[in-house]
C-alpha atoms as a PDB file:
ATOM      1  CA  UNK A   1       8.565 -18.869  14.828  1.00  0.00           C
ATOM      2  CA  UNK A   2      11.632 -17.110  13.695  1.00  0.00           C
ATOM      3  CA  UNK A   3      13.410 -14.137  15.567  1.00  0.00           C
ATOM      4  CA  UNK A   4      13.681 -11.146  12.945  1.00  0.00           C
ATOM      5  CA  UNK A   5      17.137 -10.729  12.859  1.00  0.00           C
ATOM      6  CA  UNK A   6      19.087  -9.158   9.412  1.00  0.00           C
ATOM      7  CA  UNK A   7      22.518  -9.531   8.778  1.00  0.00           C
ATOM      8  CA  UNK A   8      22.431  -5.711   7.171  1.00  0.00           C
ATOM      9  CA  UNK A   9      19.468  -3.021   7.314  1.00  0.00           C
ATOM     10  CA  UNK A  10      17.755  -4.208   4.860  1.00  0.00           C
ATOM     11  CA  UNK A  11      13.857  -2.485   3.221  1.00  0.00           C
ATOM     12  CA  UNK A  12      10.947  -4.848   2.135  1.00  0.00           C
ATOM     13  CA  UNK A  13       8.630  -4.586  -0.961  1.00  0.00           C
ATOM     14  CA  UNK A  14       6.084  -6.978  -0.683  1.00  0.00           C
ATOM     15  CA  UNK A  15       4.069  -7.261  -3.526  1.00  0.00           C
ATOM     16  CA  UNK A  16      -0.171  -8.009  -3.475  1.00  0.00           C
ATOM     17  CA  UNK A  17      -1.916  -8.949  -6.221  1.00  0.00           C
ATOM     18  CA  UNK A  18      -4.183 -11.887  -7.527  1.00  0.00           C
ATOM     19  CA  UNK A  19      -2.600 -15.187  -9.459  1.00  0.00           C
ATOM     20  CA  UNK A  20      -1.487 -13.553 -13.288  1.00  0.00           C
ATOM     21  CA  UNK A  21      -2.005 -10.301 -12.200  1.00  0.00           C
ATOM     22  CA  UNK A  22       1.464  -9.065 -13.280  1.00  0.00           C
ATOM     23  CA  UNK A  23       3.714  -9.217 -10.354  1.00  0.00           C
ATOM     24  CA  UNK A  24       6.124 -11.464 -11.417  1.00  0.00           C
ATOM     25  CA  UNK A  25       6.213  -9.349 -14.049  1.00  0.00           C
ATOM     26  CA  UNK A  26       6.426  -6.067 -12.218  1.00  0.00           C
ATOM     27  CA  UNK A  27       9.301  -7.619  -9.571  1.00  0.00           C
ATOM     28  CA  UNK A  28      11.415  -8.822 -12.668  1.00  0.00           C
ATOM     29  CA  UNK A  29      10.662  -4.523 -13.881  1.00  0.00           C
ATOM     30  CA  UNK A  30      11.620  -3.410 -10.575  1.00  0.00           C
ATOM     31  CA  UNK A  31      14.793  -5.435 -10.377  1.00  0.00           C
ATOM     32  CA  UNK A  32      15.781  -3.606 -13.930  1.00  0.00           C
ATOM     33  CA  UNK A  33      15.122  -0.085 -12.542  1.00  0.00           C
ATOM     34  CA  UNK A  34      16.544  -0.633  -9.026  1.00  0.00           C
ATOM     35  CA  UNK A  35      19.690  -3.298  -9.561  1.00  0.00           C
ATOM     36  CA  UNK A  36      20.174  -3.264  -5.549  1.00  0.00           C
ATOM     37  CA  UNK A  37      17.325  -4.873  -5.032  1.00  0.00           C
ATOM     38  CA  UNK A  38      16.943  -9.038  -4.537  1.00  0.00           C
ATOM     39  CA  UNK A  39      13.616 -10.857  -5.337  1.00  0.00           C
ATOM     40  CA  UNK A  40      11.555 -13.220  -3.814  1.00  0.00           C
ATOM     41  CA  UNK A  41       9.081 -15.143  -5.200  1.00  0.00           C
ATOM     42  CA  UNK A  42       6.874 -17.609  -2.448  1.00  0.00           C
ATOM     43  CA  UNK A  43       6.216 -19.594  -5.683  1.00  0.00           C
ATOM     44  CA  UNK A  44       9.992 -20.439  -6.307  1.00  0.00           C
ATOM     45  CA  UNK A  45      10.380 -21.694  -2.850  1.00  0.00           C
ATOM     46  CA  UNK A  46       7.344 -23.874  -3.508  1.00  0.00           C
ATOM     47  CA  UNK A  47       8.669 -25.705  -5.710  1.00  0.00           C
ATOM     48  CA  UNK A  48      11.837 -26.202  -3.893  1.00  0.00           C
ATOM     49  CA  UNK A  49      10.507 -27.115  -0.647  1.00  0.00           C
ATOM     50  CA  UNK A  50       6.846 -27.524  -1.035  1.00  0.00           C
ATOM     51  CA  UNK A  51       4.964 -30.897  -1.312  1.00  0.00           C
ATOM     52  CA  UNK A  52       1.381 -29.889  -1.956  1.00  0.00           C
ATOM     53  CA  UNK A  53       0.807 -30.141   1.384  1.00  0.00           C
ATOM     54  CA  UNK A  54       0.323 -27.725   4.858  1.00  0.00           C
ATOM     55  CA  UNK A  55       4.100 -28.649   5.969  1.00  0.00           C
ATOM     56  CA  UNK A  56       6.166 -28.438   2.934  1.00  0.00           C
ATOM     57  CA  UNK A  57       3.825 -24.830   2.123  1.00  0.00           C
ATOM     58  CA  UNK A  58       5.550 -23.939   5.600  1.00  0.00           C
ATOM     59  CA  UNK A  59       8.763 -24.924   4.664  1.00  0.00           C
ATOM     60  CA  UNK A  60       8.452 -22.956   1.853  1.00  0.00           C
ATOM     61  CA  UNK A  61       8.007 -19.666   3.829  1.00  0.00           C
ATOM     62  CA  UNK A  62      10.517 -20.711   6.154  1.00  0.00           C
ATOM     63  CA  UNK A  63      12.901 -20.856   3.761  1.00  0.00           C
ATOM     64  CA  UNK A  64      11.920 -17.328   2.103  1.00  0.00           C
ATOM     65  CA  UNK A  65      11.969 -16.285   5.341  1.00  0.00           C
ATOM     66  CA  UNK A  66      15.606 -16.971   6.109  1.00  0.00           C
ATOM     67  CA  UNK A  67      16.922 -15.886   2.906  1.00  0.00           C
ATOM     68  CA  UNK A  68      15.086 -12.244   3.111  1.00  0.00           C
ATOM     69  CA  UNK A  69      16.967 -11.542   6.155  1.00  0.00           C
ATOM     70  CA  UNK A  70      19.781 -12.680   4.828  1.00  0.00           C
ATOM     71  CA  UNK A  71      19.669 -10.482   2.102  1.00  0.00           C
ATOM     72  CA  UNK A  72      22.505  -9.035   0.784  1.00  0.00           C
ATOM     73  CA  UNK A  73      20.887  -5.938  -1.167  1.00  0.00           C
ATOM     74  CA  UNK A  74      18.743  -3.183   0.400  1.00  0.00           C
ATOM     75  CA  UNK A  75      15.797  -3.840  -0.533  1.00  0.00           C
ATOM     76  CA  UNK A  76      14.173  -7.207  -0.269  1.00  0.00           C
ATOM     77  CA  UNK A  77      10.642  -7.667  -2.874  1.00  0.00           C
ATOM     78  CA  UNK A  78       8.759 -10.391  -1.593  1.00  0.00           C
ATOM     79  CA  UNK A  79       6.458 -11.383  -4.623  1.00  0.00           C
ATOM     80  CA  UNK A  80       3.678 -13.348  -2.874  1.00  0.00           C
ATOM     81  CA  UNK A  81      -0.414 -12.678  -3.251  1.00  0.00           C
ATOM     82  CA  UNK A  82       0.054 -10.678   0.027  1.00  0.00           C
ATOM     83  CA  UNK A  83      -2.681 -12.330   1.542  1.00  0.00           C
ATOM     84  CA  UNK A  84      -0.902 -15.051   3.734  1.00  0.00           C
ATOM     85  CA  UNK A  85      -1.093 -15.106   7.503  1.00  0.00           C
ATOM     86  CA  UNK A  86       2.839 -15.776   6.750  1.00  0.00           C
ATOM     87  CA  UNK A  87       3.704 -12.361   5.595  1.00  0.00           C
ATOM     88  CA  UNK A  88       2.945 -10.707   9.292  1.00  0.00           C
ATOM     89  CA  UNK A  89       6.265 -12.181  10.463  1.00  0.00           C
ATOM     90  CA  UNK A  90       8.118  -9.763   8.782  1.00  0.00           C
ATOM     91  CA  UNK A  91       6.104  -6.605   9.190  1.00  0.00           C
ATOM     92  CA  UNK A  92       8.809  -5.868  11.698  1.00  0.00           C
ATOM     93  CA  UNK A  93      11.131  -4.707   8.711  1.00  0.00           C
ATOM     94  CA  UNK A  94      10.759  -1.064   7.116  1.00  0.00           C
ATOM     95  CA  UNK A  95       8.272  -1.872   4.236  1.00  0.00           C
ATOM     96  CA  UNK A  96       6.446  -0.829   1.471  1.00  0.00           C
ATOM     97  CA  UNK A  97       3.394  -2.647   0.429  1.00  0.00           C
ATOM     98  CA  UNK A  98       2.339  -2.827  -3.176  1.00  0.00           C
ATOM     99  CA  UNK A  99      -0.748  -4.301  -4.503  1.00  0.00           C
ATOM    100  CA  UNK A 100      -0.981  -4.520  -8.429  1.00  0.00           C
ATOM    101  CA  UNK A 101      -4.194  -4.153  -9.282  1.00  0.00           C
ATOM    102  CA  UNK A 102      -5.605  -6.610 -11.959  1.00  0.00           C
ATOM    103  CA  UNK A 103      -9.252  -7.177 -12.969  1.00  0.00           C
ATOM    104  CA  UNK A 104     -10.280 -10.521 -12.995  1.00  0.00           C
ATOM    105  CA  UNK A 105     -11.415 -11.237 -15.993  1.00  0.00           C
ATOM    106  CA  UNK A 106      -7.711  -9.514 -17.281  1.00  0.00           C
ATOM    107  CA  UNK A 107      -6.688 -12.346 -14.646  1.00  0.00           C
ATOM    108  CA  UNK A 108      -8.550 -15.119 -15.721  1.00  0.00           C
ATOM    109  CA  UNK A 109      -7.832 -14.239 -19.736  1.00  0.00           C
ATOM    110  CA  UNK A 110      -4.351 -14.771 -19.092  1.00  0.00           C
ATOM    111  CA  UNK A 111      -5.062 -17.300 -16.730  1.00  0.00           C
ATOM    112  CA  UNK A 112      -6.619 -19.078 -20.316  1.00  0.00           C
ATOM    113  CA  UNK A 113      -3.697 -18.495 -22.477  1.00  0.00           C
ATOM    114  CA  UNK A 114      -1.331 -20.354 -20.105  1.00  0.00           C
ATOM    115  CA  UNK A 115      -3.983 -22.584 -18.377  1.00  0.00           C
ATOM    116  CA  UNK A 116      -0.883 -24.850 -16.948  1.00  0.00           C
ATOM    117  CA  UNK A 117       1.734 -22.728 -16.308  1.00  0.00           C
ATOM    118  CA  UNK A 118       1.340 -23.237 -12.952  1.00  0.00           C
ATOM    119  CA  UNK A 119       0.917 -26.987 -12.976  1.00  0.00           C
ATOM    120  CA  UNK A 120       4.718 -27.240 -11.544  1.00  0.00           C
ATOM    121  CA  UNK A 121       3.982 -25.253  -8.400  1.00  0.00           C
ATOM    122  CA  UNK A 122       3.310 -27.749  -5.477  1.00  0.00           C
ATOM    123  CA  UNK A 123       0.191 -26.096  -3.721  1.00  0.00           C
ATOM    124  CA  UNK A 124      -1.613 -27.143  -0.937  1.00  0.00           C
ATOM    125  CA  UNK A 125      -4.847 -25.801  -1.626  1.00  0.00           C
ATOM    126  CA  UNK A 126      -6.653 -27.872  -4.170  1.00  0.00           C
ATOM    127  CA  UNK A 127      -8.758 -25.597  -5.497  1.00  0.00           C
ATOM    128  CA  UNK A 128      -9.138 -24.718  -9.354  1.00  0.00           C
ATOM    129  CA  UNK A 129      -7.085 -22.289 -10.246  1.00  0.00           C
ATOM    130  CA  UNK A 130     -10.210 -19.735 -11.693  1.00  0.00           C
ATOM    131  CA  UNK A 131     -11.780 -20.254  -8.614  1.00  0.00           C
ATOM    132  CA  UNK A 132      -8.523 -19.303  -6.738  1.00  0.00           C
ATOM    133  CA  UNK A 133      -8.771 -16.058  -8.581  1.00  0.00           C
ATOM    134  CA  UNK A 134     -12.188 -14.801  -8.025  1.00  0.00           C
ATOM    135  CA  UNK A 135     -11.822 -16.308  -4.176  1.00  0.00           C
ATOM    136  CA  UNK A 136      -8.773 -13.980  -4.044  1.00  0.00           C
ATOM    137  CA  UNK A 137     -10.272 -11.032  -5.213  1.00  0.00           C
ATOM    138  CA  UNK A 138     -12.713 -10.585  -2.338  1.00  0.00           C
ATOM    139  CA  UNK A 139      -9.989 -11.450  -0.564  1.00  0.00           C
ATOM    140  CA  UNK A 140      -7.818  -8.542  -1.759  1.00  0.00           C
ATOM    141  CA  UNK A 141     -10.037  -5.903  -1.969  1.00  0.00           C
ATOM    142  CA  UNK A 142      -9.541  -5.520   2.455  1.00  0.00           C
ATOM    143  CA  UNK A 143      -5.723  -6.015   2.086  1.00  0.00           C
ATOM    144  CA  UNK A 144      -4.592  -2.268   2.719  1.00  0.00           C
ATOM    145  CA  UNK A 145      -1.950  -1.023   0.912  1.00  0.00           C
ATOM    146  CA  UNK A 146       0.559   1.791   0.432  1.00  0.00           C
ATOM    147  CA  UNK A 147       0.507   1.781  -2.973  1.00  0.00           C
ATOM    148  CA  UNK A 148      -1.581   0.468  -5.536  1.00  0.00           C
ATOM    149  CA  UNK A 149      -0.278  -0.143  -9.248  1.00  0.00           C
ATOM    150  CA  UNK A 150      -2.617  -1.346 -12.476  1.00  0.00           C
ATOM    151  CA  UNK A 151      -0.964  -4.155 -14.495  1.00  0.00           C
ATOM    152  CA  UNK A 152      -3.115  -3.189 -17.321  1.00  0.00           C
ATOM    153  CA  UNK A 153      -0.245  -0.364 -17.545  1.00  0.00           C
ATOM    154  CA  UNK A 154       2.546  -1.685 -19.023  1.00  0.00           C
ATOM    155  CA  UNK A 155       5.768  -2.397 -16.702  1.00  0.00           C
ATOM    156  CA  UNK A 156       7.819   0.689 -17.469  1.00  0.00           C
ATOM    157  CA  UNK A 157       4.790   2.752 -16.816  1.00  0.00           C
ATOM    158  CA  UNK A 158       4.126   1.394 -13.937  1.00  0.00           C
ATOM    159  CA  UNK A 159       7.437   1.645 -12.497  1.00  0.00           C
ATOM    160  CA  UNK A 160       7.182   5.183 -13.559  1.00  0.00           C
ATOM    161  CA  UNK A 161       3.708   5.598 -11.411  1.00  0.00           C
ATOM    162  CA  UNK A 162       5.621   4.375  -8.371  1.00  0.00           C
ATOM    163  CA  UNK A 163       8.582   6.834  -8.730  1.00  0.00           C
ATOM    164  CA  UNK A 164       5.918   9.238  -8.527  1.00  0.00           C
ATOM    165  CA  UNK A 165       4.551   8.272  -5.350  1.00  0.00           C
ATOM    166  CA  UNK A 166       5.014  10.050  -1.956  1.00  0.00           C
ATOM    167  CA  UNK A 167       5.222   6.475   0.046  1.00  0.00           C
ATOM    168  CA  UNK A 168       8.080   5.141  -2.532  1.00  0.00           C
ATOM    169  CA  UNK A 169       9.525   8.281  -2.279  1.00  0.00           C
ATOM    170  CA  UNK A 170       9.891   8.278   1.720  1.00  0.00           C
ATOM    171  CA  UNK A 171      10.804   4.357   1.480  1.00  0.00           C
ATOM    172  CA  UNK A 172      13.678   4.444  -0.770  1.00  0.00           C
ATOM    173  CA  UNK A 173      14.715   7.952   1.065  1.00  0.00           C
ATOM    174  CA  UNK A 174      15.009   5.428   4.423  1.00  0.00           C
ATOM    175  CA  UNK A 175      16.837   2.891   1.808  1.00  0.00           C
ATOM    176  CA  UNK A 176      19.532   5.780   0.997  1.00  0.00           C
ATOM    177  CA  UNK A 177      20.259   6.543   4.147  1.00  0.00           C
ATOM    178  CA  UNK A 178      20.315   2.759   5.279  1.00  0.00           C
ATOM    179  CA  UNK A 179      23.136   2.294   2.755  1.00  0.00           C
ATOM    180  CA  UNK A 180      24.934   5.472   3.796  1.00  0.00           C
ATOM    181  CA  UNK A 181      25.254   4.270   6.995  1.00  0.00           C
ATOM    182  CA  UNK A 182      26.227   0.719   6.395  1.00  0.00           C
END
């Protein structure tokens, strides 16, 4: 297992939510609103590294592993579901969790209107994707978090909920003074 180690201070968004519950969508948002931030998105490294199998799904987090502490902005967003074993490595690192909040029919309608959009991703759970959801959803509703978001809002209203937020408040207070001191 890895040592956390960060090249700079560096704050950690990680992102919960079911599959096409809007947190690509949100992270892309987020990157508008707060330029110093860097995302990272377990599905990207899946499809550099993965191999639809147990190892190369490791290798995937290994590798978004390294580059999050190698991050070169303040604030690292991890867009994953949030439900991995994988993600307690780096609960080390100041962080703010995030779950975006997504019924699942909302999840499984736009699940339908882009049934193989996620064909590409090398997975290592073969299980159908609509049974992925409403597996995940159980799965989700014990994940605590610090903040939780509705994707039925639309992105610039949700970033706008967040701003609003005590816990995003203190976090990005801890990100400003990070900075200050780097």
């Amino acid at each position: 297992m890895m040592e956390l180690t960060t090249k700079k201070p560096i704050s950690l968004i990680i992102l919960q939510g079911n599959l096409f519950s809007g947190k690509t969508t949100f992270a892309k948002q987020f990157k508008t609103a707060f330029s110093y931030s860097t995302i990272y998105s377990i599905d990207d490294y899946r499809i550099l590294y993965g191999n639809d199998e147990l190892d190369g799904e490791g290798m995937a987090w290994d590798m978004m592993f390294t580059d999050v502490l190698d991050c070169n902005n303040p604030i690292a967003v991890c867009d994953t579901t949030g439900i991995s074993k994988n993600m307690s490595r780096l609960w080390a690192i100041n962080k703010l969790s995030i779950k975006i909040y997504c019924p699942v029919s909302e999840c499984l309608r736009r699940y339908s209107t882009e049934p193989n959009s996620r064909n590409h991703i090398p997975y290592p759970y073969k299980d159908k994707i609509n049974n992925t959801i409403k597996r995940m959803s159980v799965l989700l509703m014990d994940i605590k978090s610090d903040v939780i978001l509705s994707s039925l809002d639309t992105p610039d209203k949700m970033i706008e909920n967040l701003i609003n937020e005590e816990e995003f408040q203190t976090f990005i207070s801890h990100v400003q003074k990070s900075i200050a001191n780097t």
